[in-house]
Protein backbone atom coordinates (compact mmCIF):
# COMPACT_ATOMS: atom_id res chain seq x y z
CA UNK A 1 3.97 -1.03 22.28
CA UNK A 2 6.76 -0.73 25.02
CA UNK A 3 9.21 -3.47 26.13
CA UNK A 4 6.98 -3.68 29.23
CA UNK A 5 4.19 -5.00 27.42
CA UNK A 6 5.64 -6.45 24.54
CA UNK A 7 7.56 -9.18 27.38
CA UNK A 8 4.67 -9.95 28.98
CA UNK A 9 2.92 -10.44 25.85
CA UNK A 10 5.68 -13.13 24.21
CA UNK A 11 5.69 -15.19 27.42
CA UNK A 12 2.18 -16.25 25.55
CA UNK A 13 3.25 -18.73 23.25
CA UNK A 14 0.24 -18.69 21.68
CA UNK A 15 1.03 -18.65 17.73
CA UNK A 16 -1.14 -15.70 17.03
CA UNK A 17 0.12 -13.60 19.89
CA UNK A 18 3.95 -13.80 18.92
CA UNK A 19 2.71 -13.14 15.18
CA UNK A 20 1.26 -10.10 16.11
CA UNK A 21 3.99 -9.05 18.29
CA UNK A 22 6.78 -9.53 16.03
CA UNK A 23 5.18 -7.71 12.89
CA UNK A 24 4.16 -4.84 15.49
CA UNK A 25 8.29 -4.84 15.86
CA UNK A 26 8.48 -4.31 12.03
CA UNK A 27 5.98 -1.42 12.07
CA UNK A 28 7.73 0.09 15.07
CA UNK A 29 10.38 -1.07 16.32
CA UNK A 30 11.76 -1.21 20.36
CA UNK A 31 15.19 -0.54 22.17
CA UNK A 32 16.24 -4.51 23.40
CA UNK A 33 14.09 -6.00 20.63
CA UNK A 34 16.75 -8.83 19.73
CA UNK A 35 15.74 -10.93 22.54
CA UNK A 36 12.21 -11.37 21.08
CA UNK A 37 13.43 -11.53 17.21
CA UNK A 38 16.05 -14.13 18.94
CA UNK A 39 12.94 -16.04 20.75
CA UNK A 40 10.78 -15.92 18.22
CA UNK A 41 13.68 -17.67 15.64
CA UNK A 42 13.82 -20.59 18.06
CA UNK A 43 9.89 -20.81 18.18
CA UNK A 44 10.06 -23.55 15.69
CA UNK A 45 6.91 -23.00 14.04
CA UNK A 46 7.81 -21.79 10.22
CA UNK A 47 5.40 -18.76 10.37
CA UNK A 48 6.63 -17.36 13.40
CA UNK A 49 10.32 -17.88 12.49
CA UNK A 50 9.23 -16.24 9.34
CA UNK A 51 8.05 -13.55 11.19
CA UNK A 52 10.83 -12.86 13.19
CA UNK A 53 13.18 -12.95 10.43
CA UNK A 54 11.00 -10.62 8.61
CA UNK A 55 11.55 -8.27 12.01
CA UNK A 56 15.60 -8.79 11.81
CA UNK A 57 15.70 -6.38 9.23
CA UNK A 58 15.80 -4.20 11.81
CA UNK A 59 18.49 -5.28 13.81
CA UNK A 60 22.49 -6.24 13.18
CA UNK A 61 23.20 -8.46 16.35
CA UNK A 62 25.66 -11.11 15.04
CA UNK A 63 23.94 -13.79 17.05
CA UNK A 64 20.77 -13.39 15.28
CA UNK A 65 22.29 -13.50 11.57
CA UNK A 66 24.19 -16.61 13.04
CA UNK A 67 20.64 -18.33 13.41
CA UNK A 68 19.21 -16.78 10.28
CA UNK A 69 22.34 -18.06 8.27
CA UNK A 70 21.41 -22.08 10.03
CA UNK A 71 17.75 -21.86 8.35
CA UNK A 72 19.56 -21.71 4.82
CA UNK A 73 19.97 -25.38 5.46
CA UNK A 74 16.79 -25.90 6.95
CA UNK A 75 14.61 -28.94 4.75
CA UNK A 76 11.29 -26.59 5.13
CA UNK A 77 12.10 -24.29 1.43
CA UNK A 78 10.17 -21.41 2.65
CA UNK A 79 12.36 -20.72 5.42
CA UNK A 80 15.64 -21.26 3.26
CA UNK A 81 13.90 -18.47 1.10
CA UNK A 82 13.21 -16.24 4.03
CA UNK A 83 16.25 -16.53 5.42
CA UNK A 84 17.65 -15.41 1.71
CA UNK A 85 15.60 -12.01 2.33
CA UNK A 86 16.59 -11.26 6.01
CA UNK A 87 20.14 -12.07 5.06
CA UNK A 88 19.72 -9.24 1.69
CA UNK A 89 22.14 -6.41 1.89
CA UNK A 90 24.25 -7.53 4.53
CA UNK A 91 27.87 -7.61 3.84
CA UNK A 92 29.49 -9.49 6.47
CA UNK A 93 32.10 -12.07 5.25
CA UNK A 94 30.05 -15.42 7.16
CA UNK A 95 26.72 -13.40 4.97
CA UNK A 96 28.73 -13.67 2.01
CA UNK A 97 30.33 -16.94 2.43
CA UNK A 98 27.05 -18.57 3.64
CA UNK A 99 24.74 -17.31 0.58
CA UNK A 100 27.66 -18.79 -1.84
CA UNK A 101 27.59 -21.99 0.12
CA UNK A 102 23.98 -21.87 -0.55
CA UNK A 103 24.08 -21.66 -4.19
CA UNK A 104 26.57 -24.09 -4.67
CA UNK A 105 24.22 -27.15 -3.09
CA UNK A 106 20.62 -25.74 -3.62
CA UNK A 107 18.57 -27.58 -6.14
CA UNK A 108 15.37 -25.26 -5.99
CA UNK A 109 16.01 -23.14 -9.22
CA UNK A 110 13.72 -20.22 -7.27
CA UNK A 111 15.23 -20.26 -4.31
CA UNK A 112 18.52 -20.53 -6.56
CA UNK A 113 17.18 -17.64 -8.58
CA UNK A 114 16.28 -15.38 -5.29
CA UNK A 115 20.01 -16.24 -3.99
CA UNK A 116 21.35 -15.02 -7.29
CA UNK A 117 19.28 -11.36 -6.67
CA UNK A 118 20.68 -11.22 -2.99
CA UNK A 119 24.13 -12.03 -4.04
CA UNK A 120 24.10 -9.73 -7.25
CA UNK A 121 23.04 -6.51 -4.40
CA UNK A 122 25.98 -6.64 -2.75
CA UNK A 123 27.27 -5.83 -6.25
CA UNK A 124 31.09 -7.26 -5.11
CA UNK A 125 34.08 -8.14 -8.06
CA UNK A 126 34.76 -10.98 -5.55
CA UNK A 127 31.53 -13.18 -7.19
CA UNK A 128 32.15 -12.36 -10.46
CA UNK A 129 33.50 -15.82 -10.88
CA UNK A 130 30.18 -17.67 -8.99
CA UNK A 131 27.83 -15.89 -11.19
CA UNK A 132 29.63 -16.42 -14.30
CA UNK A 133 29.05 -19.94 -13.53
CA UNK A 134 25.23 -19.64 -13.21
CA UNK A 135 24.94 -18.34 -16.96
CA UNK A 136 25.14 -22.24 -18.20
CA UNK A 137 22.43 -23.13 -15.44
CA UNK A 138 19.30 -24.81 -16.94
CA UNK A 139 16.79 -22.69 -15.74
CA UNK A 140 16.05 -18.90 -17.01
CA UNK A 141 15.54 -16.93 -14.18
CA UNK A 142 18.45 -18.42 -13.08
CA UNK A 143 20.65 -16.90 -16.11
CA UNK A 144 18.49 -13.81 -16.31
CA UNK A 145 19.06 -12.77 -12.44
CA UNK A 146 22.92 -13.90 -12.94
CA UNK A 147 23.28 -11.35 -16.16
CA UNK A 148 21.63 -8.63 -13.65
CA UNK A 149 23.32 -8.97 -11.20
CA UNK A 150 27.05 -8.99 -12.86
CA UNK A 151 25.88 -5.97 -15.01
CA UNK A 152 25.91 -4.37 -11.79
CA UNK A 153 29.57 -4.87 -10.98
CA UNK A 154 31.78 -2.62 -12.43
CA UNK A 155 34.70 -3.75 -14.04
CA UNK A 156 36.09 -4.04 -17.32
CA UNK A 157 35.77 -8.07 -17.84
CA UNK A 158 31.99 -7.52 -17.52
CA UNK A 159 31.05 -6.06 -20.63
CA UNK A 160 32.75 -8.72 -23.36
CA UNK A 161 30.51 -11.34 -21.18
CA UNK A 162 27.46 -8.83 -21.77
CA UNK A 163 28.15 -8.65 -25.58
CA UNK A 164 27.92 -12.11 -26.19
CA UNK A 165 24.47 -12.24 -23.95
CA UNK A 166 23.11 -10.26 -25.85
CA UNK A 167 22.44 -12.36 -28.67
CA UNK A 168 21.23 -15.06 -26.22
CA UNK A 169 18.05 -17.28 -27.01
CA UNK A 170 16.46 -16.27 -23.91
CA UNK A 171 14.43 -12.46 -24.15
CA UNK A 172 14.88 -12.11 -20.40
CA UNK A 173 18.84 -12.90 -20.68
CA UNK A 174 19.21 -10.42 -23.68
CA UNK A 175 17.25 -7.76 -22.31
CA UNK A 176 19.03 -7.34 -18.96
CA UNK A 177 22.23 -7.92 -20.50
CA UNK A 178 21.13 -5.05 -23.31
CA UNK A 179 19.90 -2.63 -19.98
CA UNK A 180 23.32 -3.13 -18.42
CA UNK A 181 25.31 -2.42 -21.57
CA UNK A 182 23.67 0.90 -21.87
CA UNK A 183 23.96 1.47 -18.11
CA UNK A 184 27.58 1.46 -18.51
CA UNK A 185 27.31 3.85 -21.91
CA UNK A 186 27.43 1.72 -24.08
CA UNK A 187 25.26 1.17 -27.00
CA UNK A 188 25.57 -2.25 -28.38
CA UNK A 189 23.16 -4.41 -29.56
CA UNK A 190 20.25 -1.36 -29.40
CA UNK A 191 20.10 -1.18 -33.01
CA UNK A 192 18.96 -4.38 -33.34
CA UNK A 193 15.83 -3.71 -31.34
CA UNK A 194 13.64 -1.87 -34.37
CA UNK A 195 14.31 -5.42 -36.39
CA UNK A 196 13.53 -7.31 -33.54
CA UNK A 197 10.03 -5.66 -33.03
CA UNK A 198 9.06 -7.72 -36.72
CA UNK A 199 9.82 -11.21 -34.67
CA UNK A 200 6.38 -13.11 -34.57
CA UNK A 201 7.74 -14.13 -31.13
CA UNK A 202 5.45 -12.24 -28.62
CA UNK A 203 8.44 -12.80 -26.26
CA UNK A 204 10.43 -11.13 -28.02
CA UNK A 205 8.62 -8.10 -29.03
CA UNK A 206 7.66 -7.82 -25.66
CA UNK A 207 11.19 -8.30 -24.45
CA UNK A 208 11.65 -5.32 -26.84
CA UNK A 209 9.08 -3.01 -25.15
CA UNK A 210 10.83 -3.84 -21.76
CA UNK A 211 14.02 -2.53 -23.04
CA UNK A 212 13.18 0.55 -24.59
CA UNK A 213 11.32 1.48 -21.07
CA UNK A 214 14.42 0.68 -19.39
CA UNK A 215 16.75 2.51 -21.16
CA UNK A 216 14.02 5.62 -21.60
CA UNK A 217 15.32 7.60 -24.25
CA UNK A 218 12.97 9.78 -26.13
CA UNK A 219 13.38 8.35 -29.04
CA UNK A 220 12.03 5.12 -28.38
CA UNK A 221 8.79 6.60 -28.09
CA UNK A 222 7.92 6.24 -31.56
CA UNK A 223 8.70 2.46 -31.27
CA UNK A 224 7.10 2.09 -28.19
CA UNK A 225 3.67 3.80 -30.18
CA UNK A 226 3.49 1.53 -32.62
CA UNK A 227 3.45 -1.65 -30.46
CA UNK A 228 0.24 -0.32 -28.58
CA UNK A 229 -1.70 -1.61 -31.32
CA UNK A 230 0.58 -5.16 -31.72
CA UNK A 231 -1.79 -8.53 -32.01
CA UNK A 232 -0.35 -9.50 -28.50
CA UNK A 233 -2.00 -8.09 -25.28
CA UNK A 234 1.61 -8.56 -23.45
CA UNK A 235 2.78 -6.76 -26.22
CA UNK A 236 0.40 -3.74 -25.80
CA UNK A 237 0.84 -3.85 -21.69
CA UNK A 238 4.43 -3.77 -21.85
CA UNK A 239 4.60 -0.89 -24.38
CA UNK A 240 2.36 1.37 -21.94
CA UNK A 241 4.33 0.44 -19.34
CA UNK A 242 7.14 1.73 -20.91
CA UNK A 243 5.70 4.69 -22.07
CA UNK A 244 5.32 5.46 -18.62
CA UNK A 245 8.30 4.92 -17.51
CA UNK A 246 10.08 7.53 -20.38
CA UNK A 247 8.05 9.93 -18.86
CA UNK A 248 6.60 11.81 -22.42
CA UNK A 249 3.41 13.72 -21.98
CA UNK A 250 3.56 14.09 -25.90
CA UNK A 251 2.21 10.85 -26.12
CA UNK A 252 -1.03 11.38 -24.26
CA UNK A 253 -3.03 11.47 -27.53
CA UNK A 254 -1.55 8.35 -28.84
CA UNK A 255 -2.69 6.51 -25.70
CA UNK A 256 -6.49 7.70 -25.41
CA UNK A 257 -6.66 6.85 -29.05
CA UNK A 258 -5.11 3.19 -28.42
CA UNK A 259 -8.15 3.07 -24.91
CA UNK A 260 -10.53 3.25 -27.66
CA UNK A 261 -9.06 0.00 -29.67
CA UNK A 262 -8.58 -1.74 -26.51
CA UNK A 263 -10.38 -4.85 -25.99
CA UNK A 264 -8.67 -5.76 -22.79
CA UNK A 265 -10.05 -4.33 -19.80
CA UNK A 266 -6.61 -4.45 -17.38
CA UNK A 267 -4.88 -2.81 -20.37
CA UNK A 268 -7.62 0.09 -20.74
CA UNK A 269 -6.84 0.89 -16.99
CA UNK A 270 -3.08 0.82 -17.51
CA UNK A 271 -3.45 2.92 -20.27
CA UNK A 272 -5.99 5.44 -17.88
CA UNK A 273 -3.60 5.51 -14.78
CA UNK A 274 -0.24 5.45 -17.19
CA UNK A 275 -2.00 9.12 -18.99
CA UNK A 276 -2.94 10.35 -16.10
CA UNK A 277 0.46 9.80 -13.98
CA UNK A 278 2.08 12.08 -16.94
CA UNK A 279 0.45 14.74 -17.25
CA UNK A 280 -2.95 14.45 -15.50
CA UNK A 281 -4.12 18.55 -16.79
CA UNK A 282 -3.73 17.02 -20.68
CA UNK A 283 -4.79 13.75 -20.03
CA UNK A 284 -8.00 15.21 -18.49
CA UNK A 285 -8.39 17.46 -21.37
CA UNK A 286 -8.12 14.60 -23.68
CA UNK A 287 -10.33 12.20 -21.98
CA UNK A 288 -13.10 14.69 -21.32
CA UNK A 289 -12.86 15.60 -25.35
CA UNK A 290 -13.14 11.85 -26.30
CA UNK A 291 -15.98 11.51 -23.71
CA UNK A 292 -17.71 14.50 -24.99
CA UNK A 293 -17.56 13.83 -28.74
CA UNK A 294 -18.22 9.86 -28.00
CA UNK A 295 -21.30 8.31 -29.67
CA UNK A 296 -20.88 5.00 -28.73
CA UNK A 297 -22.76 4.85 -25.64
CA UNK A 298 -19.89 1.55 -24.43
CA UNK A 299 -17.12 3.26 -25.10
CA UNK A 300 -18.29 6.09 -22.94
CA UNK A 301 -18.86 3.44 -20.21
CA UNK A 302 -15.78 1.68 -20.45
CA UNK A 303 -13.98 5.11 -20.25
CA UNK A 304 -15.59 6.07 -17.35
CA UNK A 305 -15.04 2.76 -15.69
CA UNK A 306 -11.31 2.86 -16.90
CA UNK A 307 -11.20 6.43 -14.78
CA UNK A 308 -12.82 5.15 -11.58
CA UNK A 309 -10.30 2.15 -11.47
CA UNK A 310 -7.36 5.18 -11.10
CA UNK A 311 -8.93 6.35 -7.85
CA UNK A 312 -7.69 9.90 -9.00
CA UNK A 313 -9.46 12.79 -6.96
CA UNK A 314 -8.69 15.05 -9.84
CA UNK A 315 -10.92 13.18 -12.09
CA UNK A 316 -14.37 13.66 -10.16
CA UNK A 317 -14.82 16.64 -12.42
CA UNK A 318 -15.47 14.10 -15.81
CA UNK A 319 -17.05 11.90 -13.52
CA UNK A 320 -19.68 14.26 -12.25
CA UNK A 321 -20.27 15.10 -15.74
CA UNK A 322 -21.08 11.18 -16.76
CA UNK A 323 -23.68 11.55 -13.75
CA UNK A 324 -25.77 13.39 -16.33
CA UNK A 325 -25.11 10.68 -19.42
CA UNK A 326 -28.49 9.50 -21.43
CA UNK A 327 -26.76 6.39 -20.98
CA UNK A 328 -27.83 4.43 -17.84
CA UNK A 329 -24.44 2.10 -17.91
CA UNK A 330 -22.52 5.16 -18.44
CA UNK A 331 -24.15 6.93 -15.02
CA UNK A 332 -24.08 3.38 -13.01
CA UNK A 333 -20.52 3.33 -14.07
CA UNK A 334 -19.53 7.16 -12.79
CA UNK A 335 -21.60 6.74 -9.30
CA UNK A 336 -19.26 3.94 -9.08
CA UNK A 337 -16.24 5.87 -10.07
CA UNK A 338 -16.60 8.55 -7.89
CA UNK A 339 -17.72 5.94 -4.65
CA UNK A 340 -14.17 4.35 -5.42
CA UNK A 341 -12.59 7.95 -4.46
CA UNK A 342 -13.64 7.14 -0.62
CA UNK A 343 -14.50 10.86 -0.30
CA UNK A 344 -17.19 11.65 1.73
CA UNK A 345 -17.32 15.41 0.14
CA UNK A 346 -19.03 13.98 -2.99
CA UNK A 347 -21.63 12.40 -1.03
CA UNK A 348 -23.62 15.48 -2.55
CA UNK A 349 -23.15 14.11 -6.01
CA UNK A 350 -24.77 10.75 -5.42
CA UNK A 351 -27.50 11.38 -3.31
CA UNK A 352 -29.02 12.87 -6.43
CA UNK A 353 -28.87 9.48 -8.06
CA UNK A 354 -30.80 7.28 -5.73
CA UNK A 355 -34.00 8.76 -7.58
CA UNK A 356 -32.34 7.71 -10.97
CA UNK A 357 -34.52 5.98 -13.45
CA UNK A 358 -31.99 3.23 -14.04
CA UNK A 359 -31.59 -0.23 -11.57
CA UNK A 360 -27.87 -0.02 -11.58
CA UNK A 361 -27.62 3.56 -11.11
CA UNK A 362 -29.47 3.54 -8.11
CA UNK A 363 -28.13 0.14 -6.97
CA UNK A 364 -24.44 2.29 -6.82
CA UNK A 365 -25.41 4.76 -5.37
CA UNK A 366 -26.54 3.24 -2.45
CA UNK A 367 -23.77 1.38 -1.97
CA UNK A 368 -21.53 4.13 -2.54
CA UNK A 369 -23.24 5.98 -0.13
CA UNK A 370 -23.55 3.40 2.03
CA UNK A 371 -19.71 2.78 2.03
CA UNK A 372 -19.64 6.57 2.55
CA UNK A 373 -20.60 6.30 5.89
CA UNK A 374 -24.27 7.44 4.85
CA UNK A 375 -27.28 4.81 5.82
CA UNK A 376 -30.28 6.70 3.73
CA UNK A 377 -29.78 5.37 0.88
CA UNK A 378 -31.46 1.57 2.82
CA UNK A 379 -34.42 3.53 1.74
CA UNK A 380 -34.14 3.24 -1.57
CA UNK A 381 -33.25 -0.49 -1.43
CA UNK A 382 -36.24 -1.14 0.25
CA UNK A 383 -38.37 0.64 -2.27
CA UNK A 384 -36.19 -0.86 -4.85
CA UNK A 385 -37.41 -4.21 -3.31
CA UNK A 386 -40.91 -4.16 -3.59
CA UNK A 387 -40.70 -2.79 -7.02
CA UNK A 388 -42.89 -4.62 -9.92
CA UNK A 389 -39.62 -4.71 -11.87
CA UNK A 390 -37.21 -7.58 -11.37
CA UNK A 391 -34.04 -5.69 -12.79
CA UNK A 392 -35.15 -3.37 -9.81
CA UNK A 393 -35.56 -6.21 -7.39
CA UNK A 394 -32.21 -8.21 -8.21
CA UNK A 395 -30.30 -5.03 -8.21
CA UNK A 396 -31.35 -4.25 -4.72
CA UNK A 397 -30.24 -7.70 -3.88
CA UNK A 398 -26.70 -7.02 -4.98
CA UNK A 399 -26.30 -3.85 -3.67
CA UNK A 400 -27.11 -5.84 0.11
CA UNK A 401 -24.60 -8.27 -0.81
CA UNK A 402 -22.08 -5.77 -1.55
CA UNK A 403 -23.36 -3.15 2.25
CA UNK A 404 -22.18 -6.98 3.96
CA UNK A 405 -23.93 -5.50 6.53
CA UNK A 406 -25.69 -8.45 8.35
CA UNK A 407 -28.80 -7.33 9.26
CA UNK A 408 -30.22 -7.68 6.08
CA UNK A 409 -29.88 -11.39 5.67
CA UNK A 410 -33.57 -11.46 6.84
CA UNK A 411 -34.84 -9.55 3.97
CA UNK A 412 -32.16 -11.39 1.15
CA UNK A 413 -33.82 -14.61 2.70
CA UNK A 414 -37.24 -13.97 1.80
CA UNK A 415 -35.84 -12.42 -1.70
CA UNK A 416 -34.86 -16.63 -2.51
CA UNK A 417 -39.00 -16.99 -2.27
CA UNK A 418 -39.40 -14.55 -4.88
CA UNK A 419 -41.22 -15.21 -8.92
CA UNK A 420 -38.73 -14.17 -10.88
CA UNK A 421 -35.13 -16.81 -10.75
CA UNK A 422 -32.89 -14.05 -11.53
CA UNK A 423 -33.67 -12.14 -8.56
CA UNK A 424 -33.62 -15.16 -6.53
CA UNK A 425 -30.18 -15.99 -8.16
CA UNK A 426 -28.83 -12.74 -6.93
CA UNK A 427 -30.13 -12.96 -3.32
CA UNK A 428 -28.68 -16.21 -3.10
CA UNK A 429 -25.39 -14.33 -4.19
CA UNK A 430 -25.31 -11.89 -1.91
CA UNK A 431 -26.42 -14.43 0.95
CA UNK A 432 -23.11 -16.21 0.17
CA UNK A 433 -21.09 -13.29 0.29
CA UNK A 434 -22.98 -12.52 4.00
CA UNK A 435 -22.23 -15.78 5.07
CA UNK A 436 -18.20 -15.34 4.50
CA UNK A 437 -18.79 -12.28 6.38
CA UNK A 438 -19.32 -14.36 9.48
C-alpha cells in the first residue's frame, strides 16, 4: 500500500478501515508513516490506539513516544499495558524515567509484572536499586520477573542477592534466580536439584524440570528421564520440554517408550513433535518399529494420531503405511494425518480410501480430499448417505459439517428427519457449525 492510498484511506474514520490500515503498516511499513501512527494514537478508540502503538515499533519519532509514554497513565489498563510493549527496548532517558514512574504508582500486579520484563531488557546497573525493591512485592510474578531481570545485569552485587533467592519459597523465584547463577558460571544451588526432584510438591519438581532445560547440560538428561514417568502431568510436560531443549538425540528411545505410558493426549504430541525435532531419521526409525511390532490396535491409533498432530512431511511414509492397518481407527486416524500435511501430492494416497470398508475412514478421506482442493469425494458422501447403516449415515453427516461448504445444508436438513437419533444428532451438529459459517 503506498502513502497515496494509505491517506486517502485514513481520512475514513471508520474503525475498521484505520484497523486495517495501521496493521498493514506493521506488515509493511511506508516512508512518512508517523503521521498516521500519530493520527491513529489520537483516535481515541482503545483498539485503534492499540493498533497504532502496535505499528510504532516501527518508528523512533520523539513525538510519538511522547504520546505513547501519556497512555501509561491512561485509566483504560489495556492501553497502560500496550503502551508498556511499544515503549520495550527503547532506551531514551524520558523511556526510562517514565516506565520507573510507572512502577512506582501502578497497583495492577500484571501490568506491574509486564513493566518489570520491559525494564529488566534494557538490562541497565542504574535499576538495580528499583528492582531490588520489587523482590518483597506480594505478588509472584512480580518477584519472579524482578529476579530475571537483575540476573541479567552484570555486576558483582548481583550474585550475593541471587544466592539467597535461591532458597526462596517461590519455584518460579528460585528457578530464575538458579538459571542466572549458572549464566554467570556459577554453580550454586544446582546440587540441590536431584533432592529436590523427591519434593511431593508438583511445583517444585516441575520447577526442577524447568531448570535443568534451562541450563542444558548433558547430564541432566538422566534426571530429566526419570521425571517422564512422575505422577504429575506438569511434571511429565515440563521434562519433555526440557529434553528438547538439551538437544540429545540419545534419548529418542526413552521418549517413544514414555508415548506408550502416556495417558495424556497434549503430552503424547509433545513427546511426537519433541522426537521428531531431534533427530527426525531415528525418531522415524523408532516410531515405525513400535508401530510395526504394536499389538494393541489403540496404541497404534493414538501413535498415528500423535504423528499427524506434528504436521511433519517426512512422516507420510509411516502414515501411508497405517493406510493399510486391519484396524479401522488406526486407517481413519492416518487419512487424517496425512490430510493435516495440506499436500495436495498425496491426494493419490486417499483417494484409495473412499472405497474403505470402515465409516470413519471414508468419512476422512473425503474431507481430506475435499480440503485438498478435490470435490469427488461428495460422491461418496452421498452414497454414504443413503446407506442402510447409521454409523455410515452419521459419519457422512460430520464429514458435511466439517467441508462448511453451504450448499449442503439442504441435504443435513432432511438428515434431522431421519430413524436413527444419532444420525440426526450429528446433522444437527454439523448444521450448527454451517450456521456460524454464515
Amino acid at each position: 500500500m503506498d502513502y497515496k492510498t494509505l491517506k486517502k484511506l485514513f481520512q475514513d474514520r471508520d474503525k475498521s478501515v484505520r484497523l486495517f490500515c495501521l496493521k498493514g503498516l506493521l506488515r509493511n511499513p511506508i516512508e512518512d508513516m508517523d503521521e498516521f501512527v500519530l493520527e491513529g494514537l489520537r483516535d481515541g478508540r482503545p483498539e485503534v490506539v492499540c493498533a497504532a502503538m502496535k505499528a510504532s515499533k516501527k518508528t523512533s519519532d520523539p513525538e510519538i513516544i511522547g504520546m505513547i509514554i501519556t497512555y501509561l497513565e491512561s485509566p483504560n489498563s489495556v492501553l497502560r499495558g500496550e503502551s508498556l510493549y511499544a515503549l520495550q527496548n527503547r532506551h531514551q532517558p524520558e523511556v526510562k524515567a517514565a516506565i520507573c514512574d510507572f512502577l512506582k504508582r501502578e497497583e495492577d500486579p500484571a501490568l506491574v509484572a509486564t513493566g518489570i520484563k520491559v525494564l529488566g531488557a534494557l538490562k541497565s546497573a542504574e535499576f538495580v536499586p528499583l528492582l531490588k525493591a520489587f523482590l518483597n512485592y506480594a505478588d509472584e510474578r512480580v518477584r519472579a520477573n524482578a529476579v530475571e531481570a537483575l540476573g541479567d545485569i552484570d555486576i558483582p552485587e548481583i550474585v550475593e542477592v541471587l544466592k539467597v533467592l535461591v532458597a526462596d519459597r517461590n519455584n518460579r523465584v528460585r528457578a530464575n534466580a538458579l538459571k542466572a547463577l549458572w549464566m554467570k558460571g556459577i554453580r550454586f544451588g544446582l546440587n540441590t536439584l536431584p533432592e529436590e526432584l523427591r519434593s511431593p510438591n508438583t511445583r517444585k519438581r516441575a520447577s526442577v524440570a524447568y531448570i535443568l532445560g534451562e541450563i542444558q547440560e548433558e547430564r541432566s538428561i538422566d534426571l530429566l528421564i526419570g521425571l517422564l514417568s512422575d505422577i504429575s502431568p506438569t511434571v511429565r510436560n515440563r521434562a519433555v520440554l526440557s529434553i528438547g531443549k538439551i538437544g540429545s538425540g540419545k534419548v529418542i528411545a526413552n521418549l517413544i517408550e514414555a508415548f506408550a505410558k502416556e495417558e495424556e493426549p497434549g503430552i503424547r504430541d509433545t513427546i511426537i513433535k519433541v522426537a521428531l525435532k531431534l533427530s527426525a531419521d531415528l525418531a522415524l526409525a523408532r516410531l515405525t518399529e513400535k508401530y510395526s511390532r504394536e499389538e494393541n490396535s489403540r496404541l497404534r491409533a493414538t501413535m498415528i494420531k500423535s504423528i499427524g498432530k506434528s504436521e511433519d512431511p517426512r512422516t507420510v511414509v509411516l502414515l501411508a503405511k497405517a493406510l493399510r492397518d486391519t484396524d479401522g481407527r488406526v486407517r481413519a486416524n492416518s487419512v487424517e494425518s496425512i490430510g493435516m500435511l495440506k499436500d495436495s501430492q498425496y491426494s493419490e494416497l486417499l483417494f484409495p480410501m473412499l472405497s474403505d470398508s470402515h465409516n470413519r475412514v471414508r468419512s476422512n478421506a473425503a474431507t481430506a480430499l475435499w480440503k485438498l482442493g478435490g470435490t469427488g469425494a461428495i460422491l461418496t458422501l452421498k452414497q454414504m448417505l443413503r446407506s442402510s447403516h447409521k454409523q455410515m449415515r452419521s459419519s457422512a453427516a460430520w464429514a458435511l459439517g466439517e467441508i462448511g461448504a453451504l450448499q449442503f445444508g439442504d441435504v443435513l436438513q432432511d438428515l434431522t428427519g431421519d430413524s436413527d437419533p444419532d444420525v440426526r444428532r450429528c446433522a444437527l451438529k454439523a448444521l450448527a457449525k454451517l450456521s456460524k459459517i454464515t
